[in-house]
C-alpha atoms as a PDB file:
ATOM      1  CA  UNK A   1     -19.047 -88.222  14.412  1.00  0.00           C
ATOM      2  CA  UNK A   2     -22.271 -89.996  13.480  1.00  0.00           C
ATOM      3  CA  UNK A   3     -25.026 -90.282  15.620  1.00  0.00           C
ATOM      4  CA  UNK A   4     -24.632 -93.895  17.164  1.00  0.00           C
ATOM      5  CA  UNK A   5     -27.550 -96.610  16.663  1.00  0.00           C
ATOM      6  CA  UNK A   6     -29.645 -97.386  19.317  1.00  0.00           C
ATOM      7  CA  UNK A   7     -29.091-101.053  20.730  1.00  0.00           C
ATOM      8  CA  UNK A   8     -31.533-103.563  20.088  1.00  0.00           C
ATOM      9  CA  UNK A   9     -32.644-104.808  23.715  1.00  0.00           C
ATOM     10  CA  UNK A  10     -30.565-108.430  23.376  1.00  0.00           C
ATOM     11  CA  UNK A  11     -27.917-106.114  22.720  1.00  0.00           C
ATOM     12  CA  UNK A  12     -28.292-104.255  25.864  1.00  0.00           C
ATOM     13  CA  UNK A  13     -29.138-107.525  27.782  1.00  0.00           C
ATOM     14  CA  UNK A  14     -25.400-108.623  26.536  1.00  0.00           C
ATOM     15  CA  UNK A  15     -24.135-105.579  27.134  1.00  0.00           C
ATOM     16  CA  UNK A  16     -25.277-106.015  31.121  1.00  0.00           C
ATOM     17  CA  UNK A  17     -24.453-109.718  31.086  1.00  0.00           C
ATOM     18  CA  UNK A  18     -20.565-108.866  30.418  1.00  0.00           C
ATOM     19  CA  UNK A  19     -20.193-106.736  33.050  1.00  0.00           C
ATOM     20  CA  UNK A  20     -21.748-108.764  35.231  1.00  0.00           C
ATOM     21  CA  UNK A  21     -19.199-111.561  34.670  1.00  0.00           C
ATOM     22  CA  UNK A  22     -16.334-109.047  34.675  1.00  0.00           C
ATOM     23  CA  UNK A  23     -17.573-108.080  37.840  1.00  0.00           C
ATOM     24  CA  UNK A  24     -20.504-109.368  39.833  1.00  0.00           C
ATOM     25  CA  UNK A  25     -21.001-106.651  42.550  1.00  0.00           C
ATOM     26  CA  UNK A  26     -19.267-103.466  41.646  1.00  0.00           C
ATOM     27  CA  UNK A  27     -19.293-100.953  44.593  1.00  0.00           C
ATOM     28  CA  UNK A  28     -18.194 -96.786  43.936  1.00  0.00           C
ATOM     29  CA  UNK A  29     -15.430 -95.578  44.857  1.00  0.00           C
ATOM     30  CA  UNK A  30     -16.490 -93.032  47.863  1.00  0.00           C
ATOM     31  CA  UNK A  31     -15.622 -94.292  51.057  1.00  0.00           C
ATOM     32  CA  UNK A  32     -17.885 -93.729  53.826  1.00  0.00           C
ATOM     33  CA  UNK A  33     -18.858 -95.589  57.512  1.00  0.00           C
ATOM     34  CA  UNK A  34     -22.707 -94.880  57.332  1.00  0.00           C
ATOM     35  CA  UNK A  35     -25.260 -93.374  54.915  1.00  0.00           C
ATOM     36  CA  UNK A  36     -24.813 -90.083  56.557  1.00  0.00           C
ATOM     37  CA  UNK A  37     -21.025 -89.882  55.762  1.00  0.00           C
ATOM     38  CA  UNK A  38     -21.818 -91.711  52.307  1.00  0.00           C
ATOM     39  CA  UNK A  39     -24.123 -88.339  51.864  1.00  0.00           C
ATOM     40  CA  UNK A  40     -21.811 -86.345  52.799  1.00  0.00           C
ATOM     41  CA  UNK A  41     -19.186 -87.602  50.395  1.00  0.00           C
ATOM     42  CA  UNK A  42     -21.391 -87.356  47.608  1.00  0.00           C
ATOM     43  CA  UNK A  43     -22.006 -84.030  48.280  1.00  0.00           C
ATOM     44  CA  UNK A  44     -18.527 -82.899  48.256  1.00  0.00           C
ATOM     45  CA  UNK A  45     -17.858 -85.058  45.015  1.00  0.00           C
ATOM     46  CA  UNK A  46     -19.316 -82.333  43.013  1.00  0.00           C
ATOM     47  CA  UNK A  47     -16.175 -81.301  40.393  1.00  0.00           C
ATOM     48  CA  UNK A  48     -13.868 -83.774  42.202  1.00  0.00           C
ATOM     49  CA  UNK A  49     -12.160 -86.572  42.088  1.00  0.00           C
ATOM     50  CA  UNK A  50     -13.593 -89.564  44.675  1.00  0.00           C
ATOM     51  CA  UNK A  51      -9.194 -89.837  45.346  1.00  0.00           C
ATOM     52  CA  UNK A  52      -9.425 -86.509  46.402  1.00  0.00           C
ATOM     53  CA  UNK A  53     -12.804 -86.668  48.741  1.00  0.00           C
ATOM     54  CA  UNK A  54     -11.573 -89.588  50.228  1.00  0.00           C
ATOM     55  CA  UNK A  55      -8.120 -87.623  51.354  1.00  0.00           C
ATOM     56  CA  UNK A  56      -9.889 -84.923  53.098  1.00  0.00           C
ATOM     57  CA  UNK A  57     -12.484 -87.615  54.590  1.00  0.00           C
ATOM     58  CA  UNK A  58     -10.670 -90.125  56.151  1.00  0.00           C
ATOM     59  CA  UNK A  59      -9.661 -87.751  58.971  1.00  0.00           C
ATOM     60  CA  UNK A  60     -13.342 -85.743  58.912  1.00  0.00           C
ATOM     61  CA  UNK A  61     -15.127 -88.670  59.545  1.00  0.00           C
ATOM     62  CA  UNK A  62     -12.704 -90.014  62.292  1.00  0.00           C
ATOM     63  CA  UNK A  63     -13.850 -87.054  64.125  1.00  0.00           C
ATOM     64  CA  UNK A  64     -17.508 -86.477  63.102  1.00  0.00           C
ATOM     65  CA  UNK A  65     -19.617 -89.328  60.872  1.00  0.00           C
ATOM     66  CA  UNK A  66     -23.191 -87.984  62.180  1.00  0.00           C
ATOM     67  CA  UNK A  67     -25.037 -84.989  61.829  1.00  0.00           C
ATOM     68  CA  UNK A  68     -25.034 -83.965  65.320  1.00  0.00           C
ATOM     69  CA  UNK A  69     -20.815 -84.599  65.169  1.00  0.00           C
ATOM     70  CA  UNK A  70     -20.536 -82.514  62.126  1.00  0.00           C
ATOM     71  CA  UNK A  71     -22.781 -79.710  63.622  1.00  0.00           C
ATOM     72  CA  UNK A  72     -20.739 -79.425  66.953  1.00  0.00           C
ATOM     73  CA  UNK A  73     -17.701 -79.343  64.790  1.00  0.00           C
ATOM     74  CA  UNK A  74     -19.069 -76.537  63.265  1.00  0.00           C
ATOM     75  CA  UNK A  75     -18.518 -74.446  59.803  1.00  0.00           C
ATOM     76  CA  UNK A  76     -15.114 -73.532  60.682  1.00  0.00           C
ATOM     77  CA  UNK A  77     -13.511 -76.531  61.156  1.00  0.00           C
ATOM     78  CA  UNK A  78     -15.337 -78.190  58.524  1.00  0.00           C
ATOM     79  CA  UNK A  79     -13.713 -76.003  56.711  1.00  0.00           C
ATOM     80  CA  UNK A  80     -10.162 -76.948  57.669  1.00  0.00           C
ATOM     81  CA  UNK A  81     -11.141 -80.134  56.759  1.00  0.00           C
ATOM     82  CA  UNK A  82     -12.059 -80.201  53.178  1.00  0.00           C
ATOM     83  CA  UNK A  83     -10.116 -77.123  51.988  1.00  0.00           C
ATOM     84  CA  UNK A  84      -8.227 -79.355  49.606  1.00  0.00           C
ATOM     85  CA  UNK A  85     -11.758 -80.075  47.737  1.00  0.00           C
ATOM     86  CA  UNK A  86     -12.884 -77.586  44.922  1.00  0.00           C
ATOM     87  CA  UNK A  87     -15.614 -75.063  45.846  1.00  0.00           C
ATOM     88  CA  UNK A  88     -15.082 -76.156  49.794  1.00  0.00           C
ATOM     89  CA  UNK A  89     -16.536 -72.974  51.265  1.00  0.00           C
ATOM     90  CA  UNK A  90     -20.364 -73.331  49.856  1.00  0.00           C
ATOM     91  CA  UNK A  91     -19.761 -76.946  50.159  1.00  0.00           C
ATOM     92  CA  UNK A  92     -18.873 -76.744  54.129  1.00  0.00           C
ATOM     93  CA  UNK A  93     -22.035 -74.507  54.225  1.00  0.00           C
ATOM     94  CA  UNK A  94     -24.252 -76.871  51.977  1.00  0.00           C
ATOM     95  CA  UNK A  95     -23.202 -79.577  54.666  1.00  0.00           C
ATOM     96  CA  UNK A  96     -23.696 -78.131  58.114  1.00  0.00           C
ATOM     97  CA  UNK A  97     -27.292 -76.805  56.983  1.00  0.00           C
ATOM     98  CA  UNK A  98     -28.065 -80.639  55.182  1.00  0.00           C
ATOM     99  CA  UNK A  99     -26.668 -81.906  58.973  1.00  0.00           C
ATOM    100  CA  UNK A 100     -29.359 -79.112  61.001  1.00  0.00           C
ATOM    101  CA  UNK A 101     -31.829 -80.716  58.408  1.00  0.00           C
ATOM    102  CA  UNK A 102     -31.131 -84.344  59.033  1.00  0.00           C
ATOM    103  CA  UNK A 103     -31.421 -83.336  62.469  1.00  0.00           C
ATOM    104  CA  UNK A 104     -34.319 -80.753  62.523  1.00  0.00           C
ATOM    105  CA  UNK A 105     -36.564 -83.222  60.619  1.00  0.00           C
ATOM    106  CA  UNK A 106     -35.345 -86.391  60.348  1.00  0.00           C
ATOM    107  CA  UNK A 107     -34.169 -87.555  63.381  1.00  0.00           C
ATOM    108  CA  UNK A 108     -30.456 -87.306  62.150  1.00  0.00           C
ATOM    109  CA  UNK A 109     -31.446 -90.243  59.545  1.00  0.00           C
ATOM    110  CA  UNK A 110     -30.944 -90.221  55.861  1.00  0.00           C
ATOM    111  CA  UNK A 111     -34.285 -90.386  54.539  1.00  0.00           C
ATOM    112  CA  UNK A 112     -35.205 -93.090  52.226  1.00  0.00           C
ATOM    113  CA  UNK A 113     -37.316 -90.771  50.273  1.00  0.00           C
ATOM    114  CA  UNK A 114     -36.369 -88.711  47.290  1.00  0.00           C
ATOM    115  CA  UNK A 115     -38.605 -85.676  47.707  1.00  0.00           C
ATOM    116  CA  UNK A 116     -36.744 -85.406  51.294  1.00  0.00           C
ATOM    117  CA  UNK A 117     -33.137 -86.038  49.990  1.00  0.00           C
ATOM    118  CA  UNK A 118     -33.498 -83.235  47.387  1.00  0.00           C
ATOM    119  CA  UNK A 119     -35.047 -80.744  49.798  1.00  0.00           C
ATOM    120  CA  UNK A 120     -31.708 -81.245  51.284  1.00  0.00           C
ATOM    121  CA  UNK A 121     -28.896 -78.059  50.740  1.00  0.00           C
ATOM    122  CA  UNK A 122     -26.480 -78.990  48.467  1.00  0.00           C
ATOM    123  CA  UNK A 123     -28.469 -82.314  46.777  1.00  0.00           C
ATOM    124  CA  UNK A 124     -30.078 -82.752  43.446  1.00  0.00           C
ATOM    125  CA  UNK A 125     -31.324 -85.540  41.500  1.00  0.00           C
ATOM    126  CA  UNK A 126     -28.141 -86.762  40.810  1.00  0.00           C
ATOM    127  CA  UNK A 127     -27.230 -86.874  43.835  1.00  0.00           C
ATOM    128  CA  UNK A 128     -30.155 -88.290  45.337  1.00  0.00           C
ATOM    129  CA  UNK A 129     -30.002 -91.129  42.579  1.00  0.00           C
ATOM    130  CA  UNK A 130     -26.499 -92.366  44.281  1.00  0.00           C
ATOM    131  CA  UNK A 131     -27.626 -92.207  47.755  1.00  0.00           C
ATOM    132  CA  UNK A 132     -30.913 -93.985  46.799  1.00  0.00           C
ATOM    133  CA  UNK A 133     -28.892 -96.597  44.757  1.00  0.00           C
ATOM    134  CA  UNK A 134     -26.008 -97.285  47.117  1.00  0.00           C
ATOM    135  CA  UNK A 135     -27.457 -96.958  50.985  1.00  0.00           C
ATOM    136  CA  UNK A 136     -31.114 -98.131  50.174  1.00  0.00           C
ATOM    137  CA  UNK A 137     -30.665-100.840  46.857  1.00  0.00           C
ATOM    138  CA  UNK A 138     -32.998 -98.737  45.152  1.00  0.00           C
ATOM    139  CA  UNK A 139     -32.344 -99.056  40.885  1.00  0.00           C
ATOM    140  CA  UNK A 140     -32.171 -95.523  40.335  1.00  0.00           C
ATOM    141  CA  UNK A 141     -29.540 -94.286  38.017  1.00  0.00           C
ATOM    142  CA  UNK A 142     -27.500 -91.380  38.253  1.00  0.00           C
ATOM    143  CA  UNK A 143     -26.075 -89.743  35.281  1.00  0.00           C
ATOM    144  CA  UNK A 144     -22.991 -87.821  35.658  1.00  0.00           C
ATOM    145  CA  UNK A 145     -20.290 -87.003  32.739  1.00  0.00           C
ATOM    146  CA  UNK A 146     -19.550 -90.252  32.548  1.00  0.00           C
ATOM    147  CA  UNK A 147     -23.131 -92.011  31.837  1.00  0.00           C
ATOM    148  CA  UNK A 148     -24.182 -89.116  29.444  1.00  0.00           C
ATOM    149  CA  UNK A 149     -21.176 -90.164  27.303  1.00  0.00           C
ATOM    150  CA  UNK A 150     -21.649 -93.731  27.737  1.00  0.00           C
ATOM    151  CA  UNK A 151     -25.215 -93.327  26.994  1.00  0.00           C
ATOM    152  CA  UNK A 152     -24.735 -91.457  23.485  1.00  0.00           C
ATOM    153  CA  UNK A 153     -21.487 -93.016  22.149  1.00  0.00           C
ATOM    154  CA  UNK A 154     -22.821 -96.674  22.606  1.00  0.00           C
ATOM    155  CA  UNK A 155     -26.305 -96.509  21.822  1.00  0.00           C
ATOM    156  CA  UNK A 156     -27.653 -97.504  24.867  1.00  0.00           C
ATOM    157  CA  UNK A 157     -29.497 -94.176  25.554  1.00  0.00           C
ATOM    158  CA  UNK A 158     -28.952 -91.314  23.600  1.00  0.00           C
ATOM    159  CA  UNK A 159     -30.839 -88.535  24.936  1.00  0.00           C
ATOM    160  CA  UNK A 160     -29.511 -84.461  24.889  1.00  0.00           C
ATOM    161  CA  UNK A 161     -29.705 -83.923  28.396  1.00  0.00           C
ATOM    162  CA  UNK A 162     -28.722 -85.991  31.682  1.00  0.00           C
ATOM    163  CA  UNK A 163     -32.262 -86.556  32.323  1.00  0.00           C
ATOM    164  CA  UNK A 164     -32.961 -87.528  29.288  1.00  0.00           C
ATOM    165  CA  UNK A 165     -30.230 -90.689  29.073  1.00  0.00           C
ATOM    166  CA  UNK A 166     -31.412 -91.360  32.706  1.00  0.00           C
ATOM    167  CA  UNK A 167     -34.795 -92.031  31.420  1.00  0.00           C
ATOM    168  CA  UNK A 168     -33.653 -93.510  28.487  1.00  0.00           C
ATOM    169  CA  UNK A 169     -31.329 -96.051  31.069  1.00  0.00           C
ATOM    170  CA  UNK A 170     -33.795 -96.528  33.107  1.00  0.00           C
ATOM    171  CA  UNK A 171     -36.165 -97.978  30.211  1.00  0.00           C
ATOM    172  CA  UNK A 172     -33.245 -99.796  28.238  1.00  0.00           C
ATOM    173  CA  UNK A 173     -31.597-101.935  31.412  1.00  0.00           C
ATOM    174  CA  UNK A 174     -32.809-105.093  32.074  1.00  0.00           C
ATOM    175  CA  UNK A 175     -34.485-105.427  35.330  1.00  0.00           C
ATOM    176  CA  UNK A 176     -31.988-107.704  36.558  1.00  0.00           C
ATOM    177  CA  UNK A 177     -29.002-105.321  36.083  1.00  0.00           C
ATOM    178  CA  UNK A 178     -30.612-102.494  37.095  1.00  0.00           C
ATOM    179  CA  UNK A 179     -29.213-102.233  40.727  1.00  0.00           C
ATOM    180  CA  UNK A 180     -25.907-102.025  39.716  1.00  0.00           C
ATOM    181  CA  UNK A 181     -25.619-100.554  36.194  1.00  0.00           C
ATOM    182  CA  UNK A 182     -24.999 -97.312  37.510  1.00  0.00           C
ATOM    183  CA  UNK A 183     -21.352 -98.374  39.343  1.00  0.00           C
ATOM    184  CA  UNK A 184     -20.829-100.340  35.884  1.00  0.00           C
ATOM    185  CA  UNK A 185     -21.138 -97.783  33.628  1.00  0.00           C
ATOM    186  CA  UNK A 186     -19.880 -95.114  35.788  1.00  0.00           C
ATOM    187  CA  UNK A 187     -16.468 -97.324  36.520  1.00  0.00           C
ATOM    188  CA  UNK A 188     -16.127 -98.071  32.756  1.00  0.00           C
ATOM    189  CA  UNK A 189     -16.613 -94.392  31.811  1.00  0.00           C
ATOM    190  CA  UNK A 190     -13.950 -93.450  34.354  1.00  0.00           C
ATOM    191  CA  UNK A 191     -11.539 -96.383  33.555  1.00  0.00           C
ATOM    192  CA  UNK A 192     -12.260 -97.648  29.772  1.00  0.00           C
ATOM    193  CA  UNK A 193     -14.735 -95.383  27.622  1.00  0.00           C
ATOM    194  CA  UNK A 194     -12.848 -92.270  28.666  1.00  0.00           C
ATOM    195  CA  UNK A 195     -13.819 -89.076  27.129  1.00  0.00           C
ATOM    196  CA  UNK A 196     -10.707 -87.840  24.713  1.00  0.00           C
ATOM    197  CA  UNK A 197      -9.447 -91.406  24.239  1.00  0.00           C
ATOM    198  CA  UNK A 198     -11.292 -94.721  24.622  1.00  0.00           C
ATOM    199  CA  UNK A 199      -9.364 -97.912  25.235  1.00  0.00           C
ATOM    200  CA  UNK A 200     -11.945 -99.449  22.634  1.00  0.00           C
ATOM    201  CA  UNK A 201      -9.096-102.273  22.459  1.00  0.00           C
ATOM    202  CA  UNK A 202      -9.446-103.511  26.093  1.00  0.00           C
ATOM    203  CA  UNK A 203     -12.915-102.912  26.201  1.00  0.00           C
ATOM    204  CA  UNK A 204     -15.482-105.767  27.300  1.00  0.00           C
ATOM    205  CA  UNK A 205     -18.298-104.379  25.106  1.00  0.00           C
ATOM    206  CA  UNK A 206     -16.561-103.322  21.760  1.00  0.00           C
ATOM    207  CA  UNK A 207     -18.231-105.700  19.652  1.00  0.00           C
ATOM    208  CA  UNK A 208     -21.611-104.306  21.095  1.00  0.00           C
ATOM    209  CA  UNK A 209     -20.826-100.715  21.551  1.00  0.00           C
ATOM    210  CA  UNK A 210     -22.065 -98.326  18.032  1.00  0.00           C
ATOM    211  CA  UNK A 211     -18.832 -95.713  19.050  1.00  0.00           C
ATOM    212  CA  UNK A 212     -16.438 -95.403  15.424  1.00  0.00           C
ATOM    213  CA  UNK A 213     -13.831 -95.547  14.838  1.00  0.00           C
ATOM    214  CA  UNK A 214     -12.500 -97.228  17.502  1.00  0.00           C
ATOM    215  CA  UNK A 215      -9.250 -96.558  19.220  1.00  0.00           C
ATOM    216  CA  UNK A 216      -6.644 -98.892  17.742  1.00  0.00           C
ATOM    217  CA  UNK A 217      -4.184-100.555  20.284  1.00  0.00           C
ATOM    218  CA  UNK A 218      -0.874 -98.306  21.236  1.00  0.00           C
ATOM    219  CA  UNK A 219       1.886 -99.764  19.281  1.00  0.00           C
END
């Protein structure tokens, strides 16, 4: 496949301005009460489905949504709790030490700060870049699989590595999009511009996007 073009910037602008229309104020699919359990969510997303997370939280954070709740509950039962979720046991780990953090030297808050949220067990950049985004309004991008493939197949930011299409993003979005591009690209990468097959023929931005050849309609 051919390297894609880069967009022009009124291409990008259009590009924003669609999904905008199509959908004013997206919102992820996590569910969460507070920015602690919205952490914690995150943090178990890692290689799995937000369907899945949600299963095992629903009931978690009925009986523990803070850090001093999750702490008491302790390792153990965490455990019971999210043993549906890929990689549970370091993640049940990565989450009561994150918790003894929150509490140890934040006052059980979610700090607004991304040196402190990646100091956090079990939290990168990516991560950090969500929590940022969706408890604080902050226009930080995260790229996942989705937004690295979005990024190179369109043109909107090719770049080799995450970081390098979250740079690229963060340079090509218009300022005015640039709270909520990451739920729009991430919910068309999920739903539309899927990896193996995208549904090029339903898609808002086809006539924008540099991906060929595009996916004919199913018969």
């Amino acid at each position: 496949m051919a390297k894609a073009r880069r967009l022009q910037p009124a291409e990008v602008e259009r590009m924003f301005r669609l999904f905008r229309q199509a959908e004013p104020e997206p919102k992820g699919e996590l569910e969460s009460l507070n920015p602690y359990t919205f952490l914690v969510a995150v943090v178990l997303s890692a290689q799995a489905t937000d369907t899945g997370v949600n299963r095992a939280t629903g009931p978690l954070f009925k009986a523990a949504d803070t850090p001093q709740q999750i702490l008491a509950l302790g390792e153990e039962k965490l455990r019971d709790y999210i043993k549906t979720i890929g990689l549970f046991n370091s993640k049940a780990k990565n989450v009561i030490s994150l918790s003894r953090q929150l509490v140890e030297k934040h006052g059980g808050e979610v700090p607004h700060d991304r040196e402190a949220l990646e100091a956090l067990p079990g939290v990168g950049r990516k991560t950090a870049n969500v929590v940022l985004n969706a408890c604080f309004g902050e226009p930080t991008i995260a790229v996942d699989t989705h937004l690295f493939r979005l990024g190179n197949r369109t043109g909107l930011a090719p770049g080799k590595s995450p970081y390098d299409v979250e740079m690229n993003l963060l340079k090509a979005v218009p300022t005015q999009y640039a709270k909520h591009a990451h739920h729009w690209l991430i919910l068309h990468g999920r739903y539309v511009c899927k990896a193996r097959k995208p549904e090029c023929w339903r898609c808002l931005i086809a006539e924008i996007c540099q991906f060929k050849p595009k996916t004919p309609a199913p018969p």
